[in-house]
C-alpha atoms as a PDB file:
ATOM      1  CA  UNK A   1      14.308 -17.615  34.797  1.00  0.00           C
ATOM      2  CA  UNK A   2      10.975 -15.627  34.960  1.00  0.00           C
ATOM      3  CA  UNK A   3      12.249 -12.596  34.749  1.00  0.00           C
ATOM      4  CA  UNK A   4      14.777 -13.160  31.897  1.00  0.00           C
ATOM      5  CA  UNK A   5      11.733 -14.220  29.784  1.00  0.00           C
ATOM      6  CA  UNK A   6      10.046 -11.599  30.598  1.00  0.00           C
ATOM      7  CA  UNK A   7      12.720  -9.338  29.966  1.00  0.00           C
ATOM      8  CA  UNK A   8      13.374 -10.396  26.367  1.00  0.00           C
ATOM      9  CA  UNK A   9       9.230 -10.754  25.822  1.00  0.00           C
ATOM     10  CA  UNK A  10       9.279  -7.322  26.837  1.00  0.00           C
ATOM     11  CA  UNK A  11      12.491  -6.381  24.648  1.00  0.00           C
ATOM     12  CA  UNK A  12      10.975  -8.311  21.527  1.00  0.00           C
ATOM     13  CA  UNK A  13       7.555  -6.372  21.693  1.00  0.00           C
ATOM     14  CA  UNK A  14       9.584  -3.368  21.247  1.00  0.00           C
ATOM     15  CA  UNK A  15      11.790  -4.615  18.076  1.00  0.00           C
ATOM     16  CA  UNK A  16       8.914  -6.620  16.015  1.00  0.00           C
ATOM     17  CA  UNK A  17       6.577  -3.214  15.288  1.00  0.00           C
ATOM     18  CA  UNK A  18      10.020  -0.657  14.753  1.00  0.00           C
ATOM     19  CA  UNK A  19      10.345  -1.920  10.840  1.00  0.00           C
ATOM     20  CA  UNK A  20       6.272  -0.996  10.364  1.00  0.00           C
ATOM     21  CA  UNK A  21       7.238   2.554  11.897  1.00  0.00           C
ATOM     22  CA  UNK A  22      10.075   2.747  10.030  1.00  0.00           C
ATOM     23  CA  UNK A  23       8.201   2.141   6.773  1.00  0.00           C
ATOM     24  CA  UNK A  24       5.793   4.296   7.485  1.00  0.00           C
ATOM     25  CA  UNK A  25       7.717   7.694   8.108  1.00  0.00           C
ATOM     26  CA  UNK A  26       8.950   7.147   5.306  1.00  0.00           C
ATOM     27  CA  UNK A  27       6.248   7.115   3.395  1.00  0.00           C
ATOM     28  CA  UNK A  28       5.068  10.165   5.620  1.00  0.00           C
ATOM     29  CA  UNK A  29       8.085  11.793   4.332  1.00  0.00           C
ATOM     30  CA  UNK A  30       6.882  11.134   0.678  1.00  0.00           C
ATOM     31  CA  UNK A  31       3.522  12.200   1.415  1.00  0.00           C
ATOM     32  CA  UNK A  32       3.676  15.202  -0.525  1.00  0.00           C
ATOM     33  CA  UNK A  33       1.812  17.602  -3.393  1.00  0.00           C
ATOM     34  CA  UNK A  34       3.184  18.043  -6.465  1.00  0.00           C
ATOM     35  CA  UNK A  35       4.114  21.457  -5.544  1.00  0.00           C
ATOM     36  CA  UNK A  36       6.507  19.654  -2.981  1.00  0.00           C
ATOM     37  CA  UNK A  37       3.816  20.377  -0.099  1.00  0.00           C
ATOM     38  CA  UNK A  38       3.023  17.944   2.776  1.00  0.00           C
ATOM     39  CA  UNK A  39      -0.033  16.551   2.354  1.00  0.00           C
ATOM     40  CA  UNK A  40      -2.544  16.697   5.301  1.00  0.00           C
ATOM     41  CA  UNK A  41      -6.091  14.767   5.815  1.00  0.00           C
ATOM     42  CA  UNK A  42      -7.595  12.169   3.737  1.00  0.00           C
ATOM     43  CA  UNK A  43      -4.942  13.035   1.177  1.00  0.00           C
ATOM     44  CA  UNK A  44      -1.690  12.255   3.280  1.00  0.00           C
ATOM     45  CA  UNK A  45      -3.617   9.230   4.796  1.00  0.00           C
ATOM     46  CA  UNK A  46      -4.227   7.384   1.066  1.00  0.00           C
ATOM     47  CA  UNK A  47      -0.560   8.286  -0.269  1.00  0.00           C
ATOM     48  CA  UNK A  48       0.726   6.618   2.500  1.00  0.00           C
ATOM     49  CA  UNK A  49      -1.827   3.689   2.322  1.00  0.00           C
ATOM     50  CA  UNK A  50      -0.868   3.579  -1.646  1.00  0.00           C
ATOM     51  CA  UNK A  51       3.177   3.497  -0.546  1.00  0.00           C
ATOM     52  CA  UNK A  52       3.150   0.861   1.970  1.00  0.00           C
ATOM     53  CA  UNK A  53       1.607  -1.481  -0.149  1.00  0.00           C
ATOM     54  CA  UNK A  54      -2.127  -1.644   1.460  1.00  0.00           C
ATOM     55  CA  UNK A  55      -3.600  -1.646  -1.853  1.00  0.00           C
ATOM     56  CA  UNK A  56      -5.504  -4.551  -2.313  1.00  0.00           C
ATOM     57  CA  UNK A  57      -3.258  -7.269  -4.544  1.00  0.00           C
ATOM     58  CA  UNK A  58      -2.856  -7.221  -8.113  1.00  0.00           C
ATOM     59  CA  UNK A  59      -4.303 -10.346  -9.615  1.00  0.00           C
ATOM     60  CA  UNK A  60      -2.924 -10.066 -12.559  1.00  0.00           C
ATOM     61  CA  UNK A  61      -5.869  -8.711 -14.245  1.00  0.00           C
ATOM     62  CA  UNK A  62      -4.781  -5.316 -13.508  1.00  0.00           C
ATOM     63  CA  UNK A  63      -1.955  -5.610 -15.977  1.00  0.00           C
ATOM     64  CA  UNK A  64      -4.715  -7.060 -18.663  1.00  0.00           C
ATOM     65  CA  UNK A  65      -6.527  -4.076 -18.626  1.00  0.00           C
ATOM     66  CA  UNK A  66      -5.379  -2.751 -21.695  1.00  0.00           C
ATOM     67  CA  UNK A  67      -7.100  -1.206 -24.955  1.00  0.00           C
ATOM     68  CA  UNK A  68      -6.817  -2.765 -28.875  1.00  0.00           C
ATOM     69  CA  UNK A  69      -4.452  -0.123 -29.294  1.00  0.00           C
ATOM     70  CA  UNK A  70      -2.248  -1.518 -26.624  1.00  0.00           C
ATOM     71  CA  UNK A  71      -2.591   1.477 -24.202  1.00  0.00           C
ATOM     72  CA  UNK A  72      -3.879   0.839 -20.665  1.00  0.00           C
ATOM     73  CA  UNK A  73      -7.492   1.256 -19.665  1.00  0.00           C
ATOM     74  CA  UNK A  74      -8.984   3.737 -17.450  1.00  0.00           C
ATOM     75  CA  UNK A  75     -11.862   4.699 -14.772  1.00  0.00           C
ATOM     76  CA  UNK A  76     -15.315   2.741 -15.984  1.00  0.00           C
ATOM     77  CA  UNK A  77     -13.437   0.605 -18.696  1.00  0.00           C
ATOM     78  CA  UNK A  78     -10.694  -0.592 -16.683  1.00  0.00           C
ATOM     79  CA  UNK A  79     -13.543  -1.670 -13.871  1.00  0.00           C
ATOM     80  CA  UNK A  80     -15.092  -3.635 -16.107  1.00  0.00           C
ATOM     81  CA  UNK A  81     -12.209  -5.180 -17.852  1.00  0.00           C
ATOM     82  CA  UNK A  82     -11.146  -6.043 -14.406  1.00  0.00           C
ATOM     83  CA  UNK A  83     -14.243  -7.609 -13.328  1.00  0.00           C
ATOM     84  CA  UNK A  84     -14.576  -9.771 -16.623  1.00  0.00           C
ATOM     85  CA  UNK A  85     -10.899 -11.471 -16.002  1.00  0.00           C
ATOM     86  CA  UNK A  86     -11.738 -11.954 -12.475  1.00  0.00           C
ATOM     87  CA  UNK A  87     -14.814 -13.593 -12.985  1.00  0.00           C
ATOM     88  CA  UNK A  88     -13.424 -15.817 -15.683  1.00  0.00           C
ATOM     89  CA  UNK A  89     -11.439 -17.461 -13.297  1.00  0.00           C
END
């Protein structure tokens, strides 16, 4: 009985981390430049960060972020605009 539950402790520790690998070369595989590239370094290691979803979550504010003309903000403006909803809640 020991070593069955062992064995299938041992099989499971194997199968639960395969999906995370899996997700992640692919993303490797879309790690590249827009000259079609691979990316290497610091580079390679935030595009992959960016497509398996490690960004920190969207609260919503994210999608507020958008100027009186209606188009979305950027850099210092979008910070801020950020900041404002989140602290209004």
């Amino acid at each position: 009985m020991k070593k069955i539950i062992l064995a299938l402790s041992i099989a499971l520790s194997f199968v639960v981390p395969t999906d995370a690998f899996a997700d992640q070369a692919s993303c490797e595989a879309k790690a590249l430049s827009k000259e079609g590239k691979p990316l290497y370094g610091a580079a390679k290691d935030a595009s992959i960060k960016k497509c398996m979803g490690s960004a920190p979550v969207d609260s919503g504010c994210e999608a507020k972020a958008i100027s009186k003309d209606g188009k979305p903000l950027y850099g210092a403006a979008k910070a801020a605009s950020i900041k404002k909803c989140e602290s209004g809640k």
